[in-house]
PDB file of N, CA and C in Angstrom:
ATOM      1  N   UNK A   1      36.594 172.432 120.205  1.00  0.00           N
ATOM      2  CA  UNK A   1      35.508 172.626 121.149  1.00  0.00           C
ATOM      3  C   UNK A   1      36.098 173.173 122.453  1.00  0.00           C
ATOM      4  N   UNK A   2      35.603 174.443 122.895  1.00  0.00           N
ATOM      5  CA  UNK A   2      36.591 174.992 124.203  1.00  0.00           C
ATOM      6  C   UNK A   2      36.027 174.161 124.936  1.00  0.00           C
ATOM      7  N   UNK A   3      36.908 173.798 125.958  1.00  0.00           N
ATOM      8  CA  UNK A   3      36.604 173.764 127.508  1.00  0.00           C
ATOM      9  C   UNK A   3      36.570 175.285 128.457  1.00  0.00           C
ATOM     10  N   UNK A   4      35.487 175.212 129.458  1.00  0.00           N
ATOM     11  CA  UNK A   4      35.113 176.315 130.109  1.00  0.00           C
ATOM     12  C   UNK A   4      34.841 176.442 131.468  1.00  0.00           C
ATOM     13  N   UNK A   5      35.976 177.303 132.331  1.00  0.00           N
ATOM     14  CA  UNK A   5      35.820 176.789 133.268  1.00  0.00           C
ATOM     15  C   UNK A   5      34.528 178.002 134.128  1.00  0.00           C
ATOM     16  N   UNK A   6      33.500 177.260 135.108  1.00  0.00           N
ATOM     17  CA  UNK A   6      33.114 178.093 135.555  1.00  0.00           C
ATOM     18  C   UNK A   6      32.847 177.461 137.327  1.00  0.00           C
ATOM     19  N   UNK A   7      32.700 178.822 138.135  1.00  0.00           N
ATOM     20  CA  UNK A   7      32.800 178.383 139.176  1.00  0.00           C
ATOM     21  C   UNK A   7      30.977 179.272 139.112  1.00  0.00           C
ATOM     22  N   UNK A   8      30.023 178.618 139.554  1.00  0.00           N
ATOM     23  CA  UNK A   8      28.718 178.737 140.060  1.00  0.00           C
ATOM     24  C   UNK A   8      28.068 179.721 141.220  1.00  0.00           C
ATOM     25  N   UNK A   9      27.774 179.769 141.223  1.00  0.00           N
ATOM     26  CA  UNK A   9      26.757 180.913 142.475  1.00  0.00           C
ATOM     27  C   UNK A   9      26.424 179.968 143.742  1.00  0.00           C
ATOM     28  N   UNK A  10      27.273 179.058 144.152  1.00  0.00           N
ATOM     29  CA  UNK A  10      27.276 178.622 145.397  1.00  0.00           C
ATOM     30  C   UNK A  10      28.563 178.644 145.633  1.00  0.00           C
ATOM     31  N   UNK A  11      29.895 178.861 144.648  1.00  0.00           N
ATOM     32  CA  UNK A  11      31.015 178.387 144.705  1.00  0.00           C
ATOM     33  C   UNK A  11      31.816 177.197 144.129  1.00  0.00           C
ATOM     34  N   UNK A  12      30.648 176.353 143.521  1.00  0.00           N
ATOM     35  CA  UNK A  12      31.476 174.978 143.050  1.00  0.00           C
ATOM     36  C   UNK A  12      32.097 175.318 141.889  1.00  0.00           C
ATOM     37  N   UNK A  13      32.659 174.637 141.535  1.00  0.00           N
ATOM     38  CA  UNK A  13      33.895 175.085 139.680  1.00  0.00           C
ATOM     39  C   UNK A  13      33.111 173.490 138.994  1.00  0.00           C
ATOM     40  N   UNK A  14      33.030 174.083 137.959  1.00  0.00           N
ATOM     41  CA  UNK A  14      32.359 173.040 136.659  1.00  0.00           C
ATOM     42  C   UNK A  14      33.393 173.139 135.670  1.00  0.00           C
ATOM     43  N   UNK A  15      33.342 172.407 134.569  1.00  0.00           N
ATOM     44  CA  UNK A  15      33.901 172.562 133.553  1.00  0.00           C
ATOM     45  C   UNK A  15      32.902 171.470 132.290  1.00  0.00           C
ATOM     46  N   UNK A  16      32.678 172.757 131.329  1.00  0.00           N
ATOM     47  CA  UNK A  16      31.620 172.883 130.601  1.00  0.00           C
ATOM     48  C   UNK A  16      32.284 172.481 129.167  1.00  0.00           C
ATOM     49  N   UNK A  17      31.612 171.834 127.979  1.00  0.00           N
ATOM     50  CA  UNK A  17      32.395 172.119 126.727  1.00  0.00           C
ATOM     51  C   UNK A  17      31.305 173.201 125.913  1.00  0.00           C
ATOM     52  N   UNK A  18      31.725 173.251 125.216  1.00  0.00           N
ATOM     53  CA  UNK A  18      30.993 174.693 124.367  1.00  0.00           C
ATOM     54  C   UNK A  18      31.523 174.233 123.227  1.00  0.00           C
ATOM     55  N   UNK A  19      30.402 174.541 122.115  1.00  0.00           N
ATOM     56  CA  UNK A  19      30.518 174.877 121.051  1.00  0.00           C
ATOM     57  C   UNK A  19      30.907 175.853 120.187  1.00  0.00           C
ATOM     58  N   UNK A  20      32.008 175.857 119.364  1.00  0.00           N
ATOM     59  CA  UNK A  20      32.660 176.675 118.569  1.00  0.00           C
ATOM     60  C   UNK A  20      31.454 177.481 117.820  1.00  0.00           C
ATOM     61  N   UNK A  21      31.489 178.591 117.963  1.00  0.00           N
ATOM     62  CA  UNK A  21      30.708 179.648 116.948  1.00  0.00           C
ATOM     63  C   UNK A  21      29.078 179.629 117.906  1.00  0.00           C
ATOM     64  N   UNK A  22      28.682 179.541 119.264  1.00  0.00           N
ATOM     65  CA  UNK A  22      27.997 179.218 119.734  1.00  0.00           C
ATOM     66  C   UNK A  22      28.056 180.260 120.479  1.00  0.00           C
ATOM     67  N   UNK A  23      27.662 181.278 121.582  1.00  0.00           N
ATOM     68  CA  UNK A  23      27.288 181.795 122.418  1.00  0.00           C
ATOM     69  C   UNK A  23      27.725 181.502 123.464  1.00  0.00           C
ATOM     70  N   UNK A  24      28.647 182.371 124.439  1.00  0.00           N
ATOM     71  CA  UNK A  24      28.675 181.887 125.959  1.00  0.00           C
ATOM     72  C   UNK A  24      27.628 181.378 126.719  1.00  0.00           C
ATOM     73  N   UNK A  25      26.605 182.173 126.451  1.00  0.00           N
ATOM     74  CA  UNK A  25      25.147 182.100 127.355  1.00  0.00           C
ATOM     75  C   UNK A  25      24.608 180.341 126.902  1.00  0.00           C
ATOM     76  N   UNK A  26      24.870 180.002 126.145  1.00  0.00           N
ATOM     77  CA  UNK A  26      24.331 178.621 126.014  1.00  0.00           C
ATOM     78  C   UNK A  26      24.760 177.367 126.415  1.00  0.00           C
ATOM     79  N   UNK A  27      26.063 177.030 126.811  1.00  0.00           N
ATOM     80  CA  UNK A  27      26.361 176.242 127.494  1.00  0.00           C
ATOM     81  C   UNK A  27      26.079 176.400 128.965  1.00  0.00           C
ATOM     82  N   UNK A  28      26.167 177.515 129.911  1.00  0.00           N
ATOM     83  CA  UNK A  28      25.797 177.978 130.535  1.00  0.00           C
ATOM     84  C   UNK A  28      24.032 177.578 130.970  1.00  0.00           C
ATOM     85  N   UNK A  29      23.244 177.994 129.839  1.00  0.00           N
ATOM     86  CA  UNK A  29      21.899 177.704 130.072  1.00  0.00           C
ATOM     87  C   UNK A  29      21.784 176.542 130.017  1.00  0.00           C
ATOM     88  N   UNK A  30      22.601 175.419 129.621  1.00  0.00           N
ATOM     89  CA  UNK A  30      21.836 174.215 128.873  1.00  0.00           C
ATOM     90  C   UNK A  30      22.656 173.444 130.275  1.00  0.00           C
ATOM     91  N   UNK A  31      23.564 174.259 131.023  1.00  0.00           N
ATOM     92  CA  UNK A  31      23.817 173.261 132.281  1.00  0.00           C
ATOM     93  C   UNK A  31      22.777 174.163 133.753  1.00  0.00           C
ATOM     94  N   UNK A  32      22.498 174.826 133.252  1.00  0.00           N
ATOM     95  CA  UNK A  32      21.088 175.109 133.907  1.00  0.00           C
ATOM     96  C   UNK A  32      21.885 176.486 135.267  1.00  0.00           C
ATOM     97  N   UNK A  33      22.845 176.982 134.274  1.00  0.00           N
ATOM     98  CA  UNK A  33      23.722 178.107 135.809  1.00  0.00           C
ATOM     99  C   UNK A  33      23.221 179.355 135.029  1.00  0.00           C
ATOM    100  N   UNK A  34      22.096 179.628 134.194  1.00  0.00           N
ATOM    101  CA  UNK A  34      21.980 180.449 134.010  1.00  0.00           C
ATOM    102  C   UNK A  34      20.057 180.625 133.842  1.00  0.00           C
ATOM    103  N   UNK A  35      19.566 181.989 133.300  1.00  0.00           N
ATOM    104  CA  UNK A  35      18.304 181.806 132.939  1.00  0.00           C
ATOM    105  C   UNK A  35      18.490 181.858 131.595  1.00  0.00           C
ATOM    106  N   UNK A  36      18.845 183.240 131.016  1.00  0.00           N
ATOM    107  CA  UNK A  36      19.020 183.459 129.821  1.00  0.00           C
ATOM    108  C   UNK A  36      17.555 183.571 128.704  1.00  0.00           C
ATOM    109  N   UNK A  37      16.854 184.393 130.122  1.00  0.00           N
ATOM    110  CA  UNK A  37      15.309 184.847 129.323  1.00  0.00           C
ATOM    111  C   UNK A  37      15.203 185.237 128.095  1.00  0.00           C
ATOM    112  N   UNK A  38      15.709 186.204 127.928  1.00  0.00           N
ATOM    113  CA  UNK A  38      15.640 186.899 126.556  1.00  0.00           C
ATOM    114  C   UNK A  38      16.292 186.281 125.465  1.00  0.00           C
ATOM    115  N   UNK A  39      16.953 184.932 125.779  1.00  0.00           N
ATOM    116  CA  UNK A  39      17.311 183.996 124.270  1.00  0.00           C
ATOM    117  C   UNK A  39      18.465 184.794 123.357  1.00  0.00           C
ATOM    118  N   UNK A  40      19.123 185.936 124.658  1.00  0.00           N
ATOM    119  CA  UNK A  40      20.316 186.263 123.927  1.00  0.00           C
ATOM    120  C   UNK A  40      20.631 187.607 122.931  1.00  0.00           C
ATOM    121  N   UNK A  41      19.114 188.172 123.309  1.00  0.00           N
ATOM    122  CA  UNK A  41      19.277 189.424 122.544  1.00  0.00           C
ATOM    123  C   UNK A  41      19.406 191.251 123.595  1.00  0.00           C
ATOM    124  N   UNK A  42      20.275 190.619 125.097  1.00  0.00           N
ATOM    125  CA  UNK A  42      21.287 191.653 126.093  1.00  0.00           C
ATOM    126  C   UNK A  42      20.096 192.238 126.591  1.00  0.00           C
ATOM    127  N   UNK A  43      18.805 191.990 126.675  1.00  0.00           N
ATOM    128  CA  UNK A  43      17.659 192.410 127.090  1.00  0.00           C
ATOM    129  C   UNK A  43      17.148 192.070 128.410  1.00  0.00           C
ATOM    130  N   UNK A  44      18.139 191.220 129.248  1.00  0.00           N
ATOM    131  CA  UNK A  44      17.199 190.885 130.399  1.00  0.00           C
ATOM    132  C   UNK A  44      18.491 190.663 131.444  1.00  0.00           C
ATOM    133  N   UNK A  45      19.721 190.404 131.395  1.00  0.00           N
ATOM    134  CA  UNK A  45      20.220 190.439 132.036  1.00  0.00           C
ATOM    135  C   UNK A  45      21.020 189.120 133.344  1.00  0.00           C
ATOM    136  N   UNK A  46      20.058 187.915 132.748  1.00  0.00           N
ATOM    137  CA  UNK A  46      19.692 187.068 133.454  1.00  0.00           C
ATOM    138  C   UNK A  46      21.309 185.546 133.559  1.00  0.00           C
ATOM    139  N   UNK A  47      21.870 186.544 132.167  1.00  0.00           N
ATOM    140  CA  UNK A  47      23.448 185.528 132.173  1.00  0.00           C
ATOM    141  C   UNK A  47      24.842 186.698 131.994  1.00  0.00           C
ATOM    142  N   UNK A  48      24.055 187.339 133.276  1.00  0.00           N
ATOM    143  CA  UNK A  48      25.258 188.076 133.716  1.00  0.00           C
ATOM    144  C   UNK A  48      26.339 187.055 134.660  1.00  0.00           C
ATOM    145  N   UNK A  49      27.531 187.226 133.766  1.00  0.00           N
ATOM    146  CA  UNK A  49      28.607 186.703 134.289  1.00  0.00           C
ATOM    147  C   UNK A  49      30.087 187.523 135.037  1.00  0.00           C
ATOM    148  N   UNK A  50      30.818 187.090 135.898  1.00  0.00           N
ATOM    149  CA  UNK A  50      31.929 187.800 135.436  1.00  0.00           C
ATOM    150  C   UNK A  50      33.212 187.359 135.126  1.00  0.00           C
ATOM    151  N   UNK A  51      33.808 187.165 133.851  1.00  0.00           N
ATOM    152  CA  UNK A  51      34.858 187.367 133.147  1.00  0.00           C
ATOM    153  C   UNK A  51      36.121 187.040 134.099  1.00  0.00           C
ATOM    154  N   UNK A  52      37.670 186.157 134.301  1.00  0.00           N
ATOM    155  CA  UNK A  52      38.164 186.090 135.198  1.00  0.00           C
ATOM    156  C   UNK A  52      39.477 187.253 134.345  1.00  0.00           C
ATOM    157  N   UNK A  53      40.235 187.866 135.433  1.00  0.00           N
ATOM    158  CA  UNK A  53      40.782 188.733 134.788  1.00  0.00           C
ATOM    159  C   UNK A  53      41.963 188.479 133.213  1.00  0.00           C
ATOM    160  N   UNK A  54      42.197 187.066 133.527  1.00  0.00           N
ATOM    161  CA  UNK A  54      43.452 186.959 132.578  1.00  0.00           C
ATOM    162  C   UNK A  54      42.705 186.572 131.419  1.00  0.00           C
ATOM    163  N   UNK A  55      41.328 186.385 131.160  1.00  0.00           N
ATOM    164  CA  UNK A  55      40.565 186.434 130.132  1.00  0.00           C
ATOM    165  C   UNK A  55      39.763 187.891 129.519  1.00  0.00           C
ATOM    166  N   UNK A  56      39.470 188.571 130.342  1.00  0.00           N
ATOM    167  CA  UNK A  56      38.715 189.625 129.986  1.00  0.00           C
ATOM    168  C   UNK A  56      39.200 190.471 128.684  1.00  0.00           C
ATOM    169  N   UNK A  57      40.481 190.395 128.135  1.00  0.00           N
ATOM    170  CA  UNK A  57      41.130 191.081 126.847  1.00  0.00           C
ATOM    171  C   UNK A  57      40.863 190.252 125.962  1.00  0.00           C
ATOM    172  N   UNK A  58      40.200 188.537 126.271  1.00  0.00           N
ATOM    173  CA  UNK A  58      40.201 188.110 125.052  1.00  0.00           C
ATOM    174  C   UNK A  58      38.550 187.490 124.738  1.00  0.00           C
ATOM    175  N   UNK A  59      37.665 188.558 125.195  1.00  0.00           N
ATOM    176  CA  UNK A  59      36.017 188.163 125.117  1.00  0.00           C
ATOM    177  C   UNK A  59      35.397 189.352 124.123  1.00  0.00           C
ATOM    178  N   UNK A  60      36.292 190.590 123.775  1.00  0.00           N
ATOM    179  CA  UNK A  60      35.581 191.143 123.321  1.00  0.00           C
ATOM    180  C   UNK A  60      35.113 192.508 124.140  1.00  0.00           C
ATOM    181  N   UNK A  61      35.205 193.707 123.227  1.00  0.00           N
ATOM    182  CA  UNK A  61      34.181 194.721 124.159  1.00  0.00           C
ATOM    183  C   UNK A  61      32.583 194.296 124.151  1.00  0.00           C
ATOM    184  N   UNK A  62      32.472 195.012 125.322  1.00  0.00           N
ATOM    185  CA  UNK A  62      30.841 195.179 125.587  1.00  0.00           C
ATOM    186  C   UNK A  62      30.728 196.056 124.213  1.00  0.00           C
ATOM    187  N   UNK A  63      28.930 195.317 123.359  1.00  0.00           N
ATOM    188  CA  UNK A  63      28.449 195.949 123.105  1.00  0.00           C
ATOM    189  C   UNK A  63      27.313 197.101 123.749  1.00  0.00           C
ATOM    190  N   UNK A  64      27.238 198.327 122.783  1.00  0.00           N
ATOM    191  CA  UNK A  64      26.063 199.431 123.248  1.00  0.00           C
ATOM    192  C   UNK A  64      25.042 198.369 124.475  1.00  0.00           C
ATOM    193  N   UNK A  65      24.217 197.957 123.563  1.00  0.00           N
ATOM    194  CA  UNK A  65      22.975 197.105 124.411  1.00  0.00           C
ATOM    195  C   UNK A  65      23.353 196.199 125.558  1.00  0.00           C
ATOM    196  N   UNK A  66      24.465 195.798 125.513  1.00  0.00           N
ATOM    197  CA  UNK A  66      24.930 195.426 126.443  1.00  0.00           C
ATOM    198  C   UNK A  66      25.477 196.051 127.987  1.00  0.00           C
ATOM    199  N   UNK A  67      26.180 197.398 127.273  1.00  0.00           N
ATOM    200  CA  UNK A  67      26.507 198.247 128.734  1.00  0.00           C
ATOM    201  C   UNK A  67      25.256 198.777 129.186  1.00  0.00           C
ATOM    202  N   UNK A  68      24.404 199.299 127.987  1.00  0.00           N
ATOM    203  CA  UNK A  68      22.770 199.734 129.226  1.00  0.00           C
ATOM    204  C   UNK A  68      22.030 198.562 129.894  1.00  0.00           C
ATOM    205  N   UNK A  69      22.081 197.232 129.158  1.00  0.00           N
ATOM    206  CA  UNK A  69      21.632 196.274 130.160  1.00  0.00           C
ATOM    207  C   UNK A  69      22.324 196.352 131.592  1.00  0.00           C
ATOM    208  N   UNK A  70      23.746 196.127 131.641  1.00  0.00           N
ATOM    209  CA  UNK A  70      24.413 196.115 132.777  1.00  0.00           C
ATOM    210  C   UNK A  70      24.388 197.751 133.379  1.00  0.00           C
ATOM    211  N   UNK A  71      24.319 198.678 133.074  1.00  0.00           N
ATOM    212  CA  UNK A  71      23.840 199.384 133.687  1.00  0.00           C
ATOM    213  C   UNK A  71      22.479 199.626 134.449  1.00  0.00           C
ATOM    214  N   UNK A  72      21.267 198.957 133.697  1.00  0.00           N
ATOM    215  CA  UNK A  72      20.106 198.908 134.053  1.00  0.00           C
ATOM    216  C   UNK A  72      20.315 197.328 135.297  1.00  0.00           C
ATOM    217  N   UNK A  73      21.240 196.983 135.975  1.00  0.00           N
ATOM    218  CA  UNK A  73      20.982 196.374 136.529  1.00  0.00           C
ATOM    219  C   UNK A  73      22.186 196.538 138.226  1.00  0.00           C
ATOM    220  N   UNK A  74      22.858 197.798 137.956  1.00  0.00           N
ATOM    221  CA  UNK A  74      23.286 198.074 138.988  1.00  0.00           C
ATOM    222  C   UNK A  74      23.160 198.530 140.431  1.00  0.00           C
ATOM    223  N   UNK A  75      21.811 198.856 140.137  1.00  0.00           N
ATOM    224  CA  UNK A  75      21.050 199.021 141.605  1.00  0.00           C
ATOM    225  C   UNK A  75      20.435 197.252 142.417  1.00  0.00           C
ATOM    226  N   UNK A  76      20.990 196.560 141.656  1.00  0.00           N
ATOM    227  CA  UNK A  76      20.131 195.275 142.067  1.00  0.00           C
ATOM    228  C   UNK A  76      21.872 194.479 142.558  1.00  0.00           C
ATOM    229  N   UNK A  77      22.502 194.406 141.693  1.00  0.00           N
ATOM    230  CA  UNK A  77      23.693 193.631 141.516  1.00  0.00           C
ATOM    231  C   UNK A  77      25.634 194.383 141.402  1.00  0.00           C
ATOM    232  N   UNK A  78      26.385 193.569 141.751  1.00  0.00           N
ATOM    233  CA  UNK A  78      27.393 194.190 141.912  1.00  0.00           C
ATOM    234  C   UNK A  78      27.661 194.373 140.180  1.00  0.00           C
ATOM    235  N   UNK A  79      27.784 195.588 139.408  1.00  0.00           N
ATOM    236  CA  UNK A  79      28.896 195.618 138.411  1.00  0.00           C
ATOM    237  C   UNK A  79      29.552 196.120 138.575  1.00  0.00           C
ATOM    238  N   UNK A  80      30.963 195.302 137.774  1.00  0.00           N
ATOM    239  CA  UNK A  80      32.498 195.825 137.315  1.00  0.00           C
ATOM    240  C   UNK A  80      32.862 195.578 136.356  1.00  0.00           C
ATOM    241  N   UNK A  81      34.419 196.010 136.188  1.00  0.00           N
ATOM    242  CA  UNK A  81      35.324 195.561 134.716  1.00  0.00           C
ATOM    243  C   UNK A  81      34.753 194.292 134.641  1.00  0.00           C
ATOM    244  N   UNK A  82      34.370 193.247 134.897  1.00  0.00           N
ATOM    245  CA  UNK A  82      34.242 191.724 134.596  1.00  0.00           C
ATOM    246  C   UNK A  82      33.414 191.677 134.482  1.00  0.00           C
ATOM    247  N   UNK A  83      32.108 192.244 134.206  1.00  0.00           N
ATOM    248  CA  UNK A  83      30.722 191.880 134.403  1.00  0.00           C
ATOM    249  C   UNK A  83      30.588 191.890 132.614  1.00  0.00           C
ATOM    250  N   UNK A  84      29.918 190.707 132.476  1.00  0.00           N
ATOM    251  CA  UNK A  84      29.788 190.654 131.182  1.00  0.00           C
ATOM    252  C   UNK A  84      28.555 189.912 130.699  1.00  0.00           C
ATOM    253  N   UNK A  85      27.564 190.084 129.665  1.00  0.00           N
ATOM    254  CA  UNK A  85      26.591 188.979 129.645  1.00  0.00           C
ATOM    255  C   UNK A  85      26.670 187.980 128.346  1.00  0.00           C
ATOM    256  N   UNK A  86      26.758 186.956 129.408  1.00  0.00           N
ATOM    257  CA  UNK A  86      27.391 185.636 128.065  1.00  0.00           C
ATOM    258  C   UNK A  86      26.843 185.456 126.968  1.00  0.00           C
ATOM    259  N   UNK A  87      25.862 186.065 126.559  1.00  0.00           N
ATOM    260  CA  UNK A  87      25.083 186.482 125.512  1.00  0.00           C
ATOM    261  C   UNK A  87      25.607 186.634 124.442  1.00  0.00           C
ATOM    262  N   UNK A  88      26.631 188.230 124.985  1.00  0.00           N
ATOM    263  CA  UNK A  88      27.360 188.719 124.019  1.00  0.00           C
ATOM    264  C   UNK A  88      28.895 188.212 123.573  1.00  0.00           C
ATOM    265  N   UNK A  89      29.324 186.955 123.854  1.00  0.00           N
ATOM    266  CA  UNK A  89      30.584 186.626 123.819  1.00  0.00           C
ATOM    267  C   UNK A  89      30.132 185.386 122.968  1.00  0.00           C
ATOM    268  N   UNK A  90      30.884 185.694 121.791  1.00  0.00           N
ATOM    269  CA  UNK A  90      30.653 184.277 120.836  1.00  0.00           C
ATOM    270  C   UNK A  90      31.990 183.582 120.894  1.00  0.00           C
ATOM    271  N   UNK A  91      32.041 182.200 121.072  1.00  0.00           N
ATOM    272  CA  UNK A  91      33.100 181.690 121.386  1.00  0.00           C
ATOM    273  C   UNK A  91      33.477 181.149 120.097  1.00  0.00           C
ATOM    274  N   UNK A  92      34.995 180.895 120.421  1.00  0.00           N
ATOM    275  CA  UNK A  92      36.180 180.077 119.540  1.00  0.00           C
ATOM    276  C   UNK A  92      36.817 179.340 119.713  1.00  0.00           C
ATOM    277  N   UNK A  93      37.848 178.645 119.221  1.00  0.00           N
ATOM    278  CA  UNK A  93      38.534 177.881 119.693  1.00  0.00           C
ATOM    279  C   UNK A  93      39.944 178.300 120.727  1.00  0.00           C
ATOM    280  N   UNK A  94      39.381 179.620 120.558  1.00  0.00           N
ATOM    281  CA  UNK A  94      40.975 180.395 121.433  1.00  0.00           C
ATOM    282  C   UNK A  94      40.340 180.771 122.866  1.00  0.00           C
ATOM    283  N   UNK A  95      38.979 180.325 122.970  1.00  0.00           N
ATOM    284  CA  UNK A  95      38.489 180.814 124.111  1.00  0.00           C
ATOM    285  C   UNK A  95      38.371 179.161 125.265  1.00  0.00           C
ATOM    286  N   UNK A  96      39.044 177.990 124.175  1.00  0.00           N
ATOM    287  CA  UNK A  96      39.875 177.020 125.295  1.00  0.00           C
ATOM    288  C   UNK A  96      40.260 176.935 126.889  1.00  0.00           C
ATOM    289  N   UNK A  97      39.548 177.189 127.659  1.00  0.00           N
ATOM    290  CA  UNK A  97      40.132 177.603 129.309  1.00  0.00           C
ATOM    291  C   UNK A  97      39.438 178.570 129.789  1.00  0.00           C
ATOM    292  N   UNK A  98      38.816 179.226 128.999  1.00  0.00           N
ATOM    293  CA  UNK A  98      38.189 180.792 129.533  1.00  0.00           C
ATOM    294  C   UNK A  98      37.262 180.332 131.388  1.00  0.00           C
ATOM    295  N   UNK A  99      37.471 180.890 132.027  1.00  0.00           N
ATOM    296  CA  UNK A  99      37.495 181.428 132.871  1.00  0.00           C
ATOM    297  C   UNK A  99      36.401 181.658 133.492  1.00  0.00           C
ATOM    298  N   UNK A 100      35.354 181.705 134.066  1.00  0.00           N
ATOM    299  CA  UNK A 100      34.166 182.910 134.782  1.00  0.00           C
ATOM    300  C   UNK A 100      33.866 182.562 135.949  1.00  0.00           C
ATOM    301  N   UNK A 101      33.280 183.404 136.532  1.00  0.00           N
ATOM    302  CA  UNK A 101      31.856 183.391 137.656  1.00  0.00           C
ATOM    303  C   UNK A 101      30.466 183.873 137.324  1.00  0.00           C
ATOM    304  N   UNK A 102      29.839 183.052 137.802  1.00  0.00           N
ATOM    305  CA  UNK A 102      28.147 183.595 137.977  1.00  0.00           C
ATOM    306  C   UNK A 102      28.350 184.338 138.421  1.00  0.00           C
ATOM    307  N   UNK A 103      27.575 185.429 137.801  1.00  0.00           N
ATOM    308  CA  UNK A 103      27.275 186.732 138.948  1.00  0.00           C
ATOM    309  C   UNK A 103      25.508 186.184 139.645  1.00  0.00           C
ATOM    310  N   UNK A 104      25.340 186.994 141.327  1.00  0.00           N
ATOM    311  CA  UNK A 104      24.479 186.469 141.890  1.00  0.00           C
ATOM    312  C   UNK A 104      23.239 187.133 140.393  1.00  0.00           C
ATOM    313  N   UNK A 105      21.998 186.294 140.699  1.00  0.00           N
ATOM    314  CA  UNK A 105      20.876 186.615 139.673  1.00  0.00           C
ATOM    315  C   UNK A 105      19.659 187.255 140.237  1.00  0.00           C
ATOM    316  N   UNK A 106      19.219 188.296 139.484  1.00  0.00           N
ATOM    317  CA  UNK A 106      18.669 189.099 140.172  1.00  0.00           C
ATOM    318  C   UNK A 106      16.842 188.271 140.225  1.00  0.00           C
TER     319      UNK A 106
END
């Protein structure tokens, strides 16, 4: 079961457990740092995160639907290399420590 560290959209650091074979976006939602409208199908944008750098090689590329979401949301919000939506990151047991920030929510 990873542990996950995240630091929040005020600044505080949490540490979350997650379920193996489970979705980033859901531990996340179920501690309430996220919305996660669209239930995970890269459509809304709402568990945009960003990725801390010494993790970002091990989450996976962005999928298609995923970079036009985060593109469709760059006039509102900062994106970069780290911007990722926890949606699309299915976790493992190697993802133990992983890393993030809330990105602010639009």
């Amino acid at each position: 079961m990873p542990q996950i560290k995240v630091i929040d959209q005020n600044g505080e650091a949490h540490e979350l457990s997650a379920s193996t074979g489970s979705t980033l976006m859901e531990p996340l939602r179920d501690a309430d740092m996220v919305e996660a409208t669209c239930g995970g199908a890269a459509s809304c944008g709402t568990c945009h995160i960003y990725v801390h750098d010494d993790w970002r090689g091990k989450t996976g590329e962005r999928t298609e639907d995923e970079g036009y979401m985060l593109e469709a949301l760059e006039e509102l919000v900062e994106i970069n290399d780290a911007s990722r939506l926890a949606c699309q990151i299915n976790l493992t047991d190697d993802h133990d420590g992983l890393a993030l920030k809330i990105a602010p929510q639009i």
